[in-house]
C-alpha atoms as a PDB file:
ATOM      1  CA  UNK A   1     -94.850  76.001-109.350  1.00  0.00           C
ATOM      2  CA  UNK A   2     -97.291  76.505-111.835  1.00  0.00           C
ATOM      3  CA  UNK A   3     -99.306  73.392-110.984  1.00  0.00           C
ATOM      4  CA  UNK A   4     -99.131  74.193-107.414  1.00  0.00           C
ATOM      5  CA  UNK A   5    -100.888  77.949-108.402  1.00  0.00           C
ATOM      6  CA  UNK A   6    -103.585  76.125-110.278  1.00  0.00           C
ATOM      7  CA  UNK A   7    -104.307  73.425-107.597  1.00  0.00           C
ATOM      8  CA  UNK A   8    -104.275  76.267-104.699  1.00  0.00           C
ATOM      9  CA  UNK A   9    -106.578  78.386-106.934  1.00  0.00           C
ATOM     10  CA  UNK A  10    -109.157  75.599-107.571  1.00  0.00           C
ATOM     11  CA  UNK A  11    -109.261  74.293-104.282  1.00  0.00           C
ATOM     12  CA  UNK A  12    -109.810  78.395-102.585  1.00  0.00           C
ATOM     13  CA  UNK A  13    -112.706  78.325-105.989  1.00  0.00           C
ATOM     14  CA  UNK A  14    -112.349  82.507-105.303  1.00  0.00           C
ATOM     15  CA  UNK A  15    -112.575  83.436-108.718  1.00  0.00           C
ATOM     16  CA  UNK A  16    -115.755  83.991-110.094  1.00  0.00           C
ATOM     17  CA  UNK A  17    -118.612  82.228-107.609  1.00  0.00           C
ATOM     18  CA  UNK A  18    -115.833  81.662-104.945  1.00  0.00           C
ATOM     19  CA  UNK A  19    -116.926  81.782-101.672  1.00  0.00           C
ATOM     20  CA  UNK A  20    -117.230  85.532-100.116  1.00  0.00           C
ATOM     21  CA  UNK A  21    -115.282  84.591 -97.289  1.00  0.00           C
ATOM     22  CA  UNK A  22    -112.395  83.056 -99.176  1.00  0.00           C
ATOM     23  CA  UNK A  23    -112.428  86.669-101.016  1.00  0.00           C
ATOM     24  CA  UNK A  24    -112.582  88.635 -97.839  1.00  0.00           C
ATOM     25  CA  UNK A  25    -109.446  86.837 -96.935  1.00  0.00           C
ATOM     26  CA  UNK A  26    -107.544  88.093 -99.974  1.00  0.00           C
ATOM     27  CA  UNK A  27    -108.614  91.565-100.630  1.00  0.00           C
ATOM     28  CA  UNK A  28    -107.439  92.019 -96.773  1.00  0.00           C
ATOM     29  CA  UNK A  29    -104.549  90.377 -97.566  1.00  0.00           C
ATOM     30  CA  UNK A  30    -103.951  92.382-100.359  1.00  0.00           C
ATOM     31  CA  UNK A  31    -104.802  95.981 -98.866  1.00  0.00           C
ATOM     32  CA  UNK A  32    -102.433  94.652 -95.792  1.00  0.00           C
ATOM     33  CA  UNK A  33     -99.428  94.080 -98.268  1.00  0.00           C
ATOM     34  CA  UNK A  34    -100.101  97.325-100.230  1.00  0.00           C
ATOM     35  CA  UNK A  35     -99.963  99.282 -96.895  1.00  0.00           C
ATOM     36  CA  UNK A  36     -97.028  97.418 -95.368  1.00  0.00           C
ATOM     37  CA  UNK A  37     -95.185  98.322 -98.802  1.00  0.00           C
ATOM     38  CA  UNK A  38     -96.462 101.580 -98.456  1.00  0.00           C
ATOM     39  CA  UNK A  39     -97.789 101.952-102.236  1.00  0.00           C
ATOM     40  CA  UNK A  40    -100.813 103.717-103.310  1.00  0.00           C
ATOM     41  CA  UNK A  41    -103.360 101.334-105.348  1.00  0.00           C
ATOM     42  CA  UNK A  42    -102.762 103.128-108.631  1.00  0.00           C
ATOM     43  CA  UNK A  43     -99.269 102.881-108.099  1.00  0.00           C
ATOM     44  CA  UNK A  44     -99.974  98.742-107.999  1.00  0.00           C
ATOM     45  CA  UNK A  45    -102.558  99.183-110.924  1.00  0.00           C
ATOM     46  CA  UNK A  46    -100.127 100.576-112.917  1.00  0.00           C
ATOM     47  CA  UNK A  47     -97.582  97.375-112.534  1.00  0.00           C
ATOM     48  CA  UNK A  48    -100.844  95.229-113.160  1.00  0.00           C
ATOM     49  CA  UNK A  49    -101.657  97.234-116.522  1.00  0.00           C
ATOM     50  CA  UNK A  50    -105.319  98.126-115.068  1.00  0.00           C
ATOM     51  CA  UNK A  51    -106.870 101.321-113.723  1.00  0.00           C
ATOM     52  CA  UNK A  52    -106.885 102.312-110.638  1.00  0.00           C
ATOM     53  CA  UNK A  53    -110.715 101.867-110.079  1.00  0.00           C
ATOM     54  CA  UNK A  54    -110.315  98.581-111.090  1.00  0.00           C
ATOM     55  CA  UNK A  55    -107.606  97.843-108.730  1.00  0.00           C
ATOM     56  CA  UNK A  56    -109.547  99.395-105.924  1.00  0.00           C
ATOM     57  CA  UNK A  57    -112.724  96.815-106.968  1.00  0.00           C
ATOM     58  CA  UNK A  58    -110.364  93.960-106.335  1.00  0.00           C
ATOM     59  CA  UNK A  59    -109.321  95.377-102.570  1.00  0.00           C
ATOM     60  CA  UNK A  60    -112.805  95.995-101.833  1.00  0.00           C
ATOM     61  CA  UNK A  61    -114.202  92.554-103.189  1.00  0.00           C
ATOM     62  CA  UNK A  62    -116.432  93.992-105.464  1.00  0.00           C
ATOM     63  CA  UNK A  63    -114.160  92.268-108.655  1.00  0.00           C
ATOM     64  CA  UNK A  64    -113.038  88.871-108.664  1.00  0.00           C
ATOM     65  CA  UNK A  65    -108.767  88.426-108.667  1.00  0.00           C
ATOM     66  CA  UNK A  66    -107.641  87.430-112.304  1.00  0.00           C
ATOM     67  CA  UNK A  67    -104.953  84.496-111.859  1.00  0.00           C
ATOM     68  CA  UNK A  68    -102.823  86.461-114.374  1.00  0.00           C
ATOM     69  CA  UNK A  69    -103.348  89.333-111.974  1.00  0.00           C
ATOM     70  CA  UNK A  70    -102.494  87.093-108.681  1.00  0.00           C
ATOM     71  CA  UNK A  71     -99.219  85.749-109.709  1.00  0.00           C
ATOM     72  CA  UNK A  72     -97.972  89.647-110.807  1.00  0.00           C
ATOM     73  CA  UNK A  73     -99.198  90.728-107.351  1.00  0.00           C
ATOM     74  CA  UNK A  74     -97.047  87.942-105.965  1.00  0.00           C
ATOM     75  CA  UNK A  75     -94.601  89.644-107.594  1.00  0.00           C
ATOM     76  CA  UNK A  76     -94.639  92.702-106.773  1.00  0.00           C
ATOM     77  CA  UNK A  77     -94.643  91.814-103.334  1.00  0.00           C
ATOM     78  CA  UNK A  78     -91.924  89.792-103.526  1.00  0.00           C
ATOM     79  CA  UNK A  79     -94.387  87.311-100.969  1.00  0.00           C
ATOM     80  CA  UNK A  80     -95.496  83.710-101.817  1.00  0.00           C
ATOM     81  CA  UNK A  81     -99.457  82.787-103.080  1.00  0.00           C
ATOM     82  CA  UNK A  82    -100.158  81.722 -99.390  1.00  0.00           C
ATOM     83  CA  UNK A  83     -99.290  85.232 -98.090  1.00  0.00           C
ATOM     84  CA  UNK A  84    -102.073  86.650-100.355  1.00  0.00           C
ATOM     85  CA  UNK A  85    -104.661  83.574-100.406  1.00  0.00           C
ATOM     86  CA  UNK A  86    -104.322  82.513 -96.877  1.00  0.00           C
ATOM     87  CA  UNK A  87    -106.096  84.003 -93.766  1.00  0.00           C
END
């Protein structure tokens, strides 16, 4: 699984100097979970061991999504990486 995370990740290339609207894709994604869940983003920032604010960077696409960060949010929504990375 773990090779799978790291091939999906460098083929999507949305960390740092990804392409904006591979990023769009997943901080939708991720707002769309959060609200289906019905969990406020310091509740999720809190599981992820990072502020709020930061959290809320990473929904709005002004942060780039730390792997360590995207397989916790997998997590926590109990959804696989395609849920979050795909459109």
């Amino acid at each position: 699984m773990r090779c799978y995370s790291i091939y999906k990740v460098h083929k999507l290339r949305f960390l740092r100097g990804g392409e904006m609207n591979e990023n769009t894709n997943i901080n939708t994604n991720l707002k769309q979970l959060r609200e289906d869940k019905g969990v406020m983003q310091k509740m999720i920032a809190k599981q992820l061991g990072i502020s709020a604010n930061y959290y809320s960077q990473i929904e709005n696409g002004h942060r780039a999504l730390r792997i360590e960060h995207l397989l916790k949010l997998r997590d926590i929504f109990n959804v696989s990486l395609e849920k979050i990375i795909d459109k």
